[in-house]
Protein backbone atom coordinates (compact mmCIF):
# COMPACT_ATOMS: atom_id res chain seq x y z
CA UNK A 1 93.88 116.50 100.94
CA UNK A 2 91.08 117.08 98.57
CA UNK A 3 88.53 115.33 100.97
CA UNK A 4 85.70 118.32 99.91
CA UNK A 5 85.70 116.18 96.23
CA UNK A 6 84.83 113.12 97.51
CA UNK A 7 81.00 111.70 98.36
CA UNK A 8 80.54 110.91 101.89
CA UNK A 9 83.39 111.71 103.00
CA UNK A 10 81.45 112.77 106.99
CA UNK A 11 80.10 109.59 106.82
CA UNK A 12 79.42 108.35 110.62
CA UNK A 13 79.78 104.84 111.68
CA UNK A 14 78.80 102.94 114.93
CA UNK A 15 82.05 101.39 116.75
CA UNK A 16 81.73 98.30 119.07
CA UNK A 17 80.92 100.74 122.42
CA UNK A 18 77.91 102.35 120.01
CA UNK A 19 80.13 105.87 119.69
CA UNK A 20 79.64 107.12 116.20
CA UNK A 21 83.28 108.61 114.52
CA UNK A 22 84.06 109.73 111.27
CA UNK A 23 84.69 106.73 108.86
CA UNK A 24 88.03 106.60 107.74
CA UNK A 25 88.78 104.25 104.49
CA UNK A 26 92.51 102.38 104.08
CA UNK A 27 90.54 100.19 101.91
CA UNK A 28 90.85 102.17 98.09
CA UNK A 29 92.40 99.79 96.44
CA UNK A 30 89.64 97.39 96.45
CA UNK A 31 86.77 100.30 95.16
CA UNK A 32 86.97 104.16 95.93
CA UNK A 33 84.16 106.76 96.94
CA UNK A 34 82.80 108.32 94.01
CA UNK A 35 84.20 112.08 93.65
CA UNK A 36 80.67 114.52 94.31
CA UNK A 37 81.14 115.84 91.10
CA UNK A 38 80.57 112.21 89.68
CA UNK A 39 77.32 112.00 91.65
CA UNK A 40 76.69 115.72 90.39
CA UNK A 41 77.43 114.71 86.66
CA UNK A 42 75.17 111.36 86.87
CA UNK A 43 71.97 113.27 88.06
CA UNK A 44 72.16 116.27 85.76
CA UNK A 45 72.98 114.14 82.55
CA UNK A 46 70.33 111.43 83.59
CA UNK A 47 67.90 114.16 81.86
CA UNK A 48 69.55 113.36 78.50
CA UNK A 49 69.60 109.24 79.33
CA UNK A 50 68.33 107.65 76.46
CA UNK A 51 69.18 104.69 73.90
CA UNK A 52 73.00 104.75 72.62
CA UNK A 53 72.95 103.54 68.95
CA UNK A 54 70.82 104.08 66.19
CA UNK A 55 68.01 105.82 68.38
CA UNK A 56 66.66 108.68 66.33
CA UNK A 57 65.39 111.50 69.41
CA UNK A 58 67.23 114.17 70.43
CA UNK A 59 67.74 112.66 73.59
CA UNK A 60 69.35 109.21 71.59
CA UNK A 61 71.37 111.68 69.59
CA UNK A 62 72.64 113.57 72.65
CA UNK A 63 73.41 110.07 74.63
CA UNK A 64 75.07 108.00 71.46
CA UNK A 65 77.25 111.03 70.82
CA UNK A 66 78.52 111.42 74.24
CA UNK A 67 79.26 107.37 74.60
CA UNK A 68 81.56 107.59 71.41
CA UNK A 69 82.96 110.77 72.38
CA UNK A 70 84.05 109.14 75.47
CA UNK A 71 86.19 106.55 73.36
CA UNK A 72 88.76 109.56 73.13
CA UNK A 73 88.91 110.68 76.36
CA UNK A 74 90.11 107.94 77.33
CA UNK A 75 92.44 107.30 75.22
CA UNK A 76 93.86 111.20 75.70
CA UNK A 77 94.17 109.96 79.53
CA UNK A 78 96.96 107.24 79.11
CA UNK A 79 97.98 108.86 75.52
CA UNK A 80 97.25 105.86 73.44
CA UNK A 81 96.51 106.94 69.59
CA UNK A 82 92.77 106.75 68.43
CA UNK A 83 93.69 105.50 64.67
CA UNK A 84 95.49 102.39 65.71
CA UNK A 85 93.46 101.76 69.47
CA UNK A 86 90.36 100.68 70.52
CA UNK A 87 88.50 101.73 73.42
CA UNK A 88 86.54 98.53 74.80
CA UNK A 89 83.95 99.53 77.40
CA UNK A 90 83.14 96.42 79.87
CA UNK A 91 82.45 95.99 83.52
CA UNK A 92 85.45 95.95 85.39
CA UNK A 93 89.69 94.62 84.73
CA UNK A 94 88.38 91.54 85.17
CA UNK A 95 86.08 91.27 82.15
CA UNK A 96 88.70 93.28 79.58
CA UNK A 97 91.63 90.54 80.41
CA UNK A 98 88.94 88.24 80.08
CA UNK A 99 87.95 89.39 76.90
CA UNK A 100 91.68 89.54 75.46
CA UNK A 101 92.31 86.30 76.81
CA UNK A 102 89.28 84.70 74.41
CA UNK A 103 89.84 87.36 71.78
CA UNK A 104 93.66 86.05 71.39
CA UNK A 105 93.55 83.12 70.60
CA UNK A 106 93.91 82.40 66.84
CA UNK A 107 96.94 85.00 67.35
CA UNK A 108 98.36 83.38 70.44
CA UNK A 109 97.84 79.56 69.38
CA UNK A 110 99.97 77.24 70.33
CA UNK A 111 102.07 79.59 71.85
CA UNK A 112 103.45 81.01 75.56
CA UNK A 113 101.99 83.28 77.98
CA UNK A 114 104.11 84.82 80.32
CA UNK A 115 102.18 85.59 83.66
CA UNK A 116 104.16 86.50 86.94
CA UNK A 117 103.71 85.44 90.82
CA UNK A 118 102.80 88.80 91.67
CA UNK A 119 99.57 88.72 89.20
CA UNK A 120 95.73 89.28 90.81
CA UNK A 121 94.04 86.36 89.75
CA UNK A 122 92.27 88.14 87.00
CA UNK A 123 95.17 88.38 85.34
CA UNK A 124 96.18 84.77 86.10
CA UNK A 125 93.25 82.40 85.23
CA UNK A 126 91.77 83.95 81.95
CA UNK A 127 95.66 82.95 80.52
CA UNK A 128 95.78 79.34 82.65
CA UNK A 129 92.43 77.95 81.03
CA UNK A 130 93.18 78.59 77.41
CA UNK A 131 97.12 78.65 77.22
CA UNK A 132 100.42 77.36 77.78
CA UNK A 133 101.47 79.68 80.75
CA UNK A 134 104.41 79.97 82.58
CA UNK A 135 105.35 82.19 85.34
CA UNK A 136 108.01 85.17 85.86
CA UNK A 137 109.56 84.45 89.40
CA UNK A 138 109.36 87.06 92.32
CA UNK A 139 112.38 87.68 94.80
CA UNK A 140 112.27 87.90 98.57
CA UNK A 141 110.67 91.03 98.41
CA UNK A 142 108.18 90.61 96.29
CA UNK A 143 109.77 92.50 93.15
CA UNK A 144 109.78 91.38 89.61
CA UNK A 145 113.02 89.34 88.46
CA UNK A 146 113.88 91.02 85.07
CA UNK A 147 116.57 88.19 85.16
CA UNK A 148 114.33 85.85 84.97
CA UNK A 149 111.74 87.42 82.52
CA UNK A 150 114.68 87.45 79.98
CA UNK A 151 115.59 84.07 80.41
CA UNK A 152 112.21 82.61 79.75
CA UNK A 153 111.71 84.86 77.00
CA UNK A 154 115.46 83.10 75.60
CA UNK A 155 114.29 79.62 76.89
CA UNK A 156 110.88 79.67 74.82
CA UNK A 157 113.08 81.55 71.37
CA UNK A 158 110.15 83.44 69.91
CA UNK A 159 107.30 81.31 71.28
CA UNK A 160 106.40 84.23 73.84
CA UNK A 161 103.09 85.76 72.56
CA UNK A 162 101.94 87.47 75.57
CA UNK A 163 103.65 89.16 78.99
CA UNK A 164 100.76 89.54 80.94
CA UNK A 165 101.63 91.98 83.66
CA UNK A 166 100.48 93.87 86.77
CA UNK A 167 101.40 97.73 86.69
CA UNK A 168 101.27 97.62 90.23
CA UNK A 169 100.90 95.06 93.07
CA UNK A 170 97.33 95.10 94.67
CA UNK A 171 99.40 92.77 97.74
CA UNK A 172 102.43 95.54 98.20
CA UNK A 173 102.00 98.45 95.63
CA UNK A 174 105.19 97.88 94.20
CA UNK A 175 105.25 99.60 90.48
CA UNK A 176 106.91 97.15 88.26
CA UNK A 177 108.98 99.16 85.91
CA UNK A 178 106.53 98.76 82.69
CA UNK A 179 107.95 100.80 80.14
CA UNK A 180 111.71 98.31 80.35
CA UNK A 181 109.35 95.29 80.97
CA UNK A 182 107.89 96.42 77.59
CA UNK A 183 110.88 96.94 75.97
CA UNK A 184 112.39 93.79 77.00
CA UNK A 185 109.24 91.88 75.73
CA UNK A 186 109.00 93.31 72.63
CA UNK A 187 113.13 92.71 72.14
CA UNK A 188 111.68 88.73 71.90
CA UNK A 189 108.92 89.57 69.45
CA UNK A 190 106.05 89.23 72.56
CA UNK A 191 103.79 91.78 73.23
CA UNK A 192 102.84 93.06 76.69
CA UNK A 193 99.32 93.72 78.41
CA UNK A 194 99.49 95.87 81.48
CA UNK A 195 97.05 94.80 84.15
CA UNK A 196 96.18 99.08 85.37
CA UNK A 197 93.95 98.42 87.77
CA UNK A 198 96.18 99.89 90.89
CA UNK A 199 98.22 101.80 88.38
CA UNK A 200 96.20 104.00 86.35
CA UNK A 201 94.60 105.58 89.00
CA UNK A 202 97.61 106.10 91.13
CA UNK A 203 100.29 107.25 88.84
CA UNK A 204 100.69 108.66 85.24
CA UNK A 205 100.67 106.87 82.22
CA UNK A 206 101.88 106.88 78.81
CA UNK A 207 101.29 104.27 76.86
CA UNK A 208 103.83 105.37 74.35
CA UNK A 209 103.83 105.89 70.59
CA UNK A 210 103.50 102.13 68.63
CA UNK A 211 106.54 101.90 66.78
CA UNK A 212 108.90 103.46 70.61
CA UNK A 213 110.03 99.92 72.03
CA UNK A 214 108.52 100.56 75.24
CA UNK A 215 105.15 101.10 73.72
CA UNK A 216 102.38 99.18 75.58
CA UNK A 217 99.98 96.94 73.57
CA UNK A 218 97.04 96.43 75.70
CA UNK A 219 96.11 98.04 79.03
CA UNK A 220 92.88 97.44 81.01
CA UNK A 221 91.53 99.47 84.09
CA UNK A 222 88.12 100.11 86.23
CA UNK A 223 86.17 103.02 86.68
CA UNK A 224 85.39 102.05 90.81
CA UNK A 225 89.07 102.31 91.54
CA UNK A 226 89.12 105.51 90.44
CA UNK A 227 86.40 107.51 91.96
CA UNK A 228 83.25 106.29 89.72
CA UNK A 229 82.07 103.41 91.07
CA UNK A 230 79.07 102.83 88.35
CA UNK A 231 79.89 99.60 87.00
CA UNK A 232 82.27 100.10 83.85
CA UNK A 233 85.90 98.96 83.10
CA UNK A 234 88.42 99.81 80.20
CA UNK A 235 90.01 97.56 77.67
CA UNK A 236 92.34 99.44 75.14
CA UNK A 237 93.98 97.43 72.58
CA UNK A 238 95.04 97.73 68.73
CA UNK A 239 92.32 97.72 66.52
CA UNK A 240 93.46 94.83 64.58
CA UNK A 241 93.02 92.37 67.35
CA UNK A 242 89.36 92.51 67.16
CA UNK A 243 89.33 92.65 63.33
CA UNK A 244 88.90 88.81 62.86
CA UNK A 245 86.53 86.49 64.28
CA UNK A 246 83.79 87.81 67.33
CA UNK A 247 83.42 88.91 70.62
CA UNK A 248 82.71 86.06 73.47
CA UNK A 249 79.32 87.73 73.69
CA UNK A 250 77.05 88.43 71.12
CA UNK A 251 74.00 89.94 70.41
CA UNK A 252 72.35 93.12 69.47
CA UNK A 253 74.55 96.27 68.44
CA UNK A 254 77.22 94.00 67.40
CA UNK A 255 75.92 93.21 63.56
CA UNK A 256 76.01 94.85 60.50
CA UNK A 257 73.72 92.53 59.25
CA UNK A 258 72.08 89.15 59.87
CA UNK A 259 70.06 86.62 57.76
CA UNK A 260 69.09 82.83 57.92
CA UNK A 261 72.18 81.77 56.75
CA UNK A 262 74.80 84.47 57.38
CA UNK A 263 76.46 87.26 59.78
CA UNK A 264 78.27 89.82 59.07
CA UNK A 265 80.07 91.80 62.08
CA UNK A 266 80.27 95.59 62.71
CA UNK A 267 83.75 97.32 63.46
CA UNK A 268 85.55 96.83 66.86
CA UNK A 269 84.83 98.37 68.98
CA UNK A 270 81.49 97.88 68.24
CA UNK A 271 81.04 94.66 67.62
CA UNK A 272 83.04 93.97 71.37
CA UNK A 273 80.06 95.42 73.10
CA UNK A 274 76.76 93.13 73.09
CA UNK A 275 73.70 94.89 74.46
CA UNK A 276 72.91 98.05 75.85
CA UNK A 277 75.90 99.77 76.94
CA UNK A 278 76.29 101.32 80.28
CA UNK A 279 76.11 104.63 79.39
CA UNK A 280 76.16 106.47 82.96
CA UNK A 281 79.00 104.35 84.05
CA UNK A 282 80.84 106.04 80.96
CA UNK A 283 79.87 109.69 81.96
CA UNK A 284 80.76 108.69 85.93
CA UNK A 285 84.36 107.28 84.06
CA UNK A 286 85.05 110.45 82.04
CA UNK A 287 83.97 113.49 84.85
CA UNK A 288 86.23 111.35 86.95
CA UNK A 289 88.93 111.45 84.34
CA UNK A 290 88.24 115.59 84.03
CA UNK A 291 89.05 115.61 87.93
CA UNK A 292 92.00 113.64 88.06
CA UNK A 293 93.24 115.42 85.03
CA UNK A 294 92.46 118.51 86.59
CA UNK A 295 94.25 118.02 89.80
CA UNK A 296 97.16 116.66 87.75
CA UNK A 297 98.09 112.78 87.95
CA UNK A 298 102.03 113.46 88.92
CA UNK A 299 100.95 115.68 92.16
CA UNK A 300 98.27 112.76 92.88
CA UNK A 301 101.15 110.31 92.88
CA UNK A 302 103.53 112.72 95.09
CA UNK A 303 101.35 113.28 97.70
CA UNK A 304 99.88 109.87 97.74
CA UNK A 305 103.88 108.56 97.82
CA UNK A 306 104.49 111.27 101.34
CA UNK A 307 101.80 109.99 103.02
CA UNK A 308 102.77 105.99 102.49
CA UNK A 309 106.16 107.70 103.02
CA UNK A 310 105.10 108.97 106.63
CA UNK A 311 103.12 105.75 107.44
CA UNK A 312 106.00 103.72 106.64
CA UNK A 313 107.85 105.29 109.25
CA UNK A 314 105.27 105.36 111.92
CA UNK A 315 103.91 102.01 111.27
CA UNK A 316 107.72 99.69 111.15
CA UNK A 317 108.08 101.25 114.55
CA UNK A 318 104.76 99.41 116.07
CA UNK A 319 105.66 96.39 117.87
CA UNK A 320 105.70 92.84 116.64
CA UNK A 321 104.63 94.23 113.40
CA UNK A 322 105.51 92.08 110.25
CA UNK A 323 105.76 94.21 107.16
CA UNK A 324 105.54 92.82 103.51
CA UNK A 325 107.87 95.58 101.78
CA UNK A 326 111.04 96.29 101.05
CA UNK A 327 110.40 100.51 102.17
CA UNK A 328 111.23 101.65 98.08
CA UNK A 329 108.78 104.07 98.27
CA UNK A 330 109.53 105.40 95.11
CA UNK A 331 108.90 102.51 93.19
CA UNK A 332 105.49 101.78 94.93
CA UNK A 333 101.75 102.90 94.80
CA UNK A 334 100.01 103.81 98.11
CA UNK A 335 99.68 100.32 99.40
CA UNK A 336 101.29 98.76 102.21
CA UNK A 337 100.93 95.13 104.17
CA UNK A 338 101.50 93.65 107.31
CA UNK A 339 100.73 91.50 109.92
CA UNK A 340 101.26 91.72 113.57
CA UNK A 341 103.16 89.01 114.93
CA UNK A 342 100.60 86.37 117.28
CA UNK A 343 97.49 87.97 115.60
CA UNK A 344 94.89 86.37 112.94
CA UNK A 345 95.06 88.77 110.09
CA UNK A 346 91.02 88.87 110.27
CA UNK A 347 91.37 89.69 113.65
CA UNK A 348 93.29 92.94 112.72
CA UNK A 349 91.07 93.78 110.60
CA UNK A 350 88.00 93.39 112.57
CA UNK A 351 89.65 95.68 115.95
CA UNK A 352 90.27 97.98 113.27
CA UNK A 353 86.64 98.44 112.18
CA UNK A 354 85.15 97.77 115.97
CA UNK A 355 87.50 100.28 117.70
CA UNK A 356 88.22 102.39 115.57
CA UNK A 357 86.21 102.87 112.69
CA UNK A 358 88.93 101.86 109.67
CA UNK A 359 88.35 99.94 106.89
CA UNK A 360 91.41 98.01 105.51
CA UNK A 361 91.39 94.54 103.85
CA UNK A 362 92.72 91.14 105.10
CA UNK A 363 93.28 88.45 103.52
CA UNK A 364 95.19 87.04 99.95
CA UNK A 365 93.32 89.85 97.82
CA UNK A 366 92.85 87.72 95.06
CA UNK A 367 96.17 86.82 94.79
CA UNK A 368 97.34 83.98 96.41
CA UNK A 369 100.10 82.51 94.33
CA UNK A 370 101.63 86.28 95.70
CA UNK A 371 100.78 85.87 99.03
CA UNK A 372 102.36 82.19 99.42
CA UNK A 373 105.72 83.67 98.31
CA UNK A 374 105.81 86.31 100.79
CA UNK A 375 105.00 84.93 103.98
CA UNK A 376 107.21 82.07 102.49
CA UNK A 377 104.48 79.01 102.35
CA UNK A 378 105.94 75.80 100.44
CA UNK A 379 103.82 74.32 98.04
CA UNK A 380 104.04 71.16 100.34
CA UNK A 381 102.45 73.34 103.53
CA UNK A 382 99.71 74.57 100.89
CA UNK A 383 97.99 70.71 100.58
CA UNK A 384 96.87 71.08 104.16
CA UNK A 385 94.75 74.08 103.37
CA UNK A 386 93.13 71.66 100.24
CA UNK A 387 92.74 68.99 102.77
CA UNK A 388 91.04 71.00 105.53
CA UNK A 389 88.52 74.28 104.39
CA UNK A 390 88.40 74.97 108.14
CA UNK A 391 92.02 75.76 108.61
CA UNK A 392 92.71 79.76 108.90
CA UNK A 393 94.08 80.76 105.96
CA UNK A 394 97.25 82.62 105.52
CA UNK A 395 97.02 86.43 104.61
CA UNK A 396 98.04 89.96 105.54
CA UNK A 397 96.50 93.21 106.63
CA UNK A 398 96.42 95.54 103.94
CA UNK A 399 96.20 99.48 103.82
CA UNK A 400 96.02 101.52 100.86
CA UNK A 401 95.11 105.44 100.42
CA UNK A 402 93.41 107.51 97.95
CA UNK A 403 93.99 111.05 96.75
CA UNK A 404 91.78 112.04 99.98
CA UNK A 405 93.22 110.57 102.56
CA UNK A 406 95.54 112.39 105.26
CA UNK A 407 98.09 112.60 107.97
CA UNK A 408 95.59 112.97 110.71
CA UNK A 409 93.66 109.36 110.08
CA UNK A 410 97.25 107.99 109.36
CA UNK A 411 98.33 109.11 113.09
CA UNK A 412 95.08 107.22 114.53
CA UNK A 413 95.42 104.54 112.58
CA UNK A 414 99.20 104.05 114.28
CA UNK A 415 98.10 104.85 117.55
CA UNK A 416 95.06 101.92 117.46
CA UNK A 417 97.86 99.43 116.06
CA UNK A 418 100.26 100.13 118.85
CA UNK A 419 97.40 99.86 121.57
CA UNK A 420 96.88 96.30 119.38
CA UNK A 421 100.04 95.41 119.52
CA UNK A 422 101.08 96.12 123.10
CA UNK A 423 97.66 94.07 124.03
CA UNK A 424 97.75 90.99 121.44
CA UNK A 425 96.85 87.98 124.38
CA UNK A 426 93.65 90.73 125.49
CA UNK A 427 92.70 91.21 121.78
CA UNK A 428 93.36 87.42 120.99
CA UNK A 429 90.91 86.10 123.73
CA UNK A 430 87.99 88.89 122.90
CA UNK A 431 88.02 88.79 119.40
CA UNK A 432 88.42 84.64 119.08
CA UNK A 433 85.01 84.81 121.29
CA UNK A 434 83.34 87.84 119.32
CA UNK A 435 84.21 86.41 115.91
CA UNK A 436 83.33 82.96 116.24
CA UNK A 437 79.53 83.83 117.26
């Protein structure tokens, strides 16, 4: 579906026998192709590139009014409300919880962040090197424990600041249920920051009206997971938070005015975004927004949810296969895990790519805390890996689809994991030699 918007999408690549086949990419929710009208967009505005800010040629004019323009179409993506948000423009997720995390702390203090086990580590160590963090406990499946969340927000009686939370698991695309997370939050005066990264470009979002109780405070996403992979990420927040004090980096286009002896700031978000901005990652960000908008984010989701829907079935019936989720599929995004049982995780992977030309990811995916709860590792069994960096680390296979992906590469996908799995002792003694040369 919708393969004739995406860039390179007849891409040939060499297999280990030197046949060329079509590339076929399970690997989306690590970075996405860029749409062709992104590519498109990029060239014919390049004509226009020029200084954003204060540049006086029509060029300048054109650029600088486009970049603020921008502001609002993003917002009018996840409905947020331009008089009390901000748009932040930075690199990537990573950088805008990053930036909270330093921007929050004369409001934060002395008080509690609430993280969970199922958190990407961006989400994670920005809060663990300035706060008091604690940790919202996952069941056997990996879900959230609401239970949980509410008793930690009792235990800690108002000294919750922040629930820092993924909208949806990069490890087992399970969507955490946001909007009651929110509410729930808020019911213990904290506010909430949902981590978008696999969520904004998979499934709708609203981030609600500020005074509804399951309003969402601050949300961060990137541009490469969602078709325009140019280098720019999204931090919205309320205006107010940036009022006070000043960004982590400074520089130019972030003053009003400066003397000898004194500073004075400009606005938020201005004063957020230290040197020349990346403008064409902006106009990659907002054609993509145009297309996803266009197609309509609910019938992305549907179709994105039959075709996990369809591998699900296919894939539990492979032998030996281990697989990391509970089968919800309506509460999860278009990612799925698994190992097969007697096989290296890299060595999955690898046949994958060699034999059949499919990219997934192996591994912890930046979220190992995660990973250690589902394939049940004890804190204990974890030393071992401290002790010994040439151990073979724990981890899982992991596939997950874009809006371009289809039944056909599903079905050869399944067809190269069942020739894996009836072969694992072959496989194990090829690949062991091949990999470790």
């Amino acid at each position: 579906m919708y393969k004739n918007l995406i860039y390179g999408i007849n891409t040939l690549v060499p297999l280990a026998n030197g046949i060329e086949v079509p590339y076929i990419n399970f690997d989306n929710a690590a970075t996405t192709p860029p749409f062709v009208s992104v590519i498109e967009t990029i060239n014919n505005f390049s004509q226009y590139y020029s200084s954003v800010h204060r540049g006086t040629g029509y060029k300048s004019i054109i650029s600088s009014q486009f970049y603020e323009n921008a502001r609002d179409e993003v917002l009018n993506f996840v409905k947020g409300n331009n008089k009390y948000h901000t748009v932040i423009f930075v690199k990537n997720t990573t950088e805008a919880i990053n930036k909270l995390s330093y921007r929050l702390k004369d409001e934060i203090g002395d008080g509690i962040v609430l993280s969970t086990y199922m958190e990407h580590h961006s989400n994670d160590l920005p809060w663990r090197s300035k706060y008091k963090v604690d940790y919202v406990q996952v069941d056997k499946n990996g879900r959230l424990s609401l239970d949980h969340l509410e008793y930690l927000l009792k235990k800690y009686n108002g000294k919750v600041k922040l629930l820092t939370v993924t909208g949806a698991s990069n490890v087992t695309g399970y969507l955490n249920p946001i909007y009651k997370i929110a509410q729930i939050a808020h019911k213990y005066g904290s506010k909430i920051l949902v981590d978008g990264a696999q969520l904004v470009p998979h499934h709708p979002v609203d981030m609600k009206p500020i005074d509804h109780p399951e309003h969402i405070d601050y949300i961060a996403f990137s541009a490469h997971k969602m078709y325009a992979p140019f280098g720019i990420g999204v931090l919205i927040a309320p205006k107010a938070t940036f009022n006070k004090g000043h960004s982590e980096y400074v520089g130019g286009g972030t003053i009003k005015l400066v003397t000898p002896q004194d500073v004075i700031w400009e606005e938020p978000p201005q004063k957020e975004e230290a040197g020349t901005p990346n403008l064409l990652g902006v106009v990659a960000l907002i054609e993509s927004l145009k297309i996803l908008k266009s197609i309509g984010m609910n019938k992305i989701s549907n179709y994105e949810r039959e075709l996990t829907k369809y591998t699900l079935e296919r894939i539990k019936k492979v032998p030996h296969i281990i697989l990391y989720d509970d089968m919800d599929i309506m509460n999860k995004v278009s990612i799925i895990s698994f190992n097969i049982e007697g096989l290296y995780h890299e060595t999955v992977a690898n046949i994958l790519s060699l034999e059949g030309g499919i990219a997934v990811r192996n591994g912890c995916f930046c979220a190992q805390p995660y990973i250690q709860k589902l394939l049940n590792i004890s804190i204990e069994e974890m030393k071992k890996y401290k002790q010994d960096e040439n151990l073979l680390r724990p981890g899982t296979v992991r596939i997950s689809f874009g809006l371009y992906n289809d039944y056909q590469e599903v079905n050869i996908l399944i067809e190269l994991l069942n020739q894996i799995a009836y072969n694992r002792k072959k496989y194990n003694l090829k690949y062991k030699t091949l990999l470790s040369t």
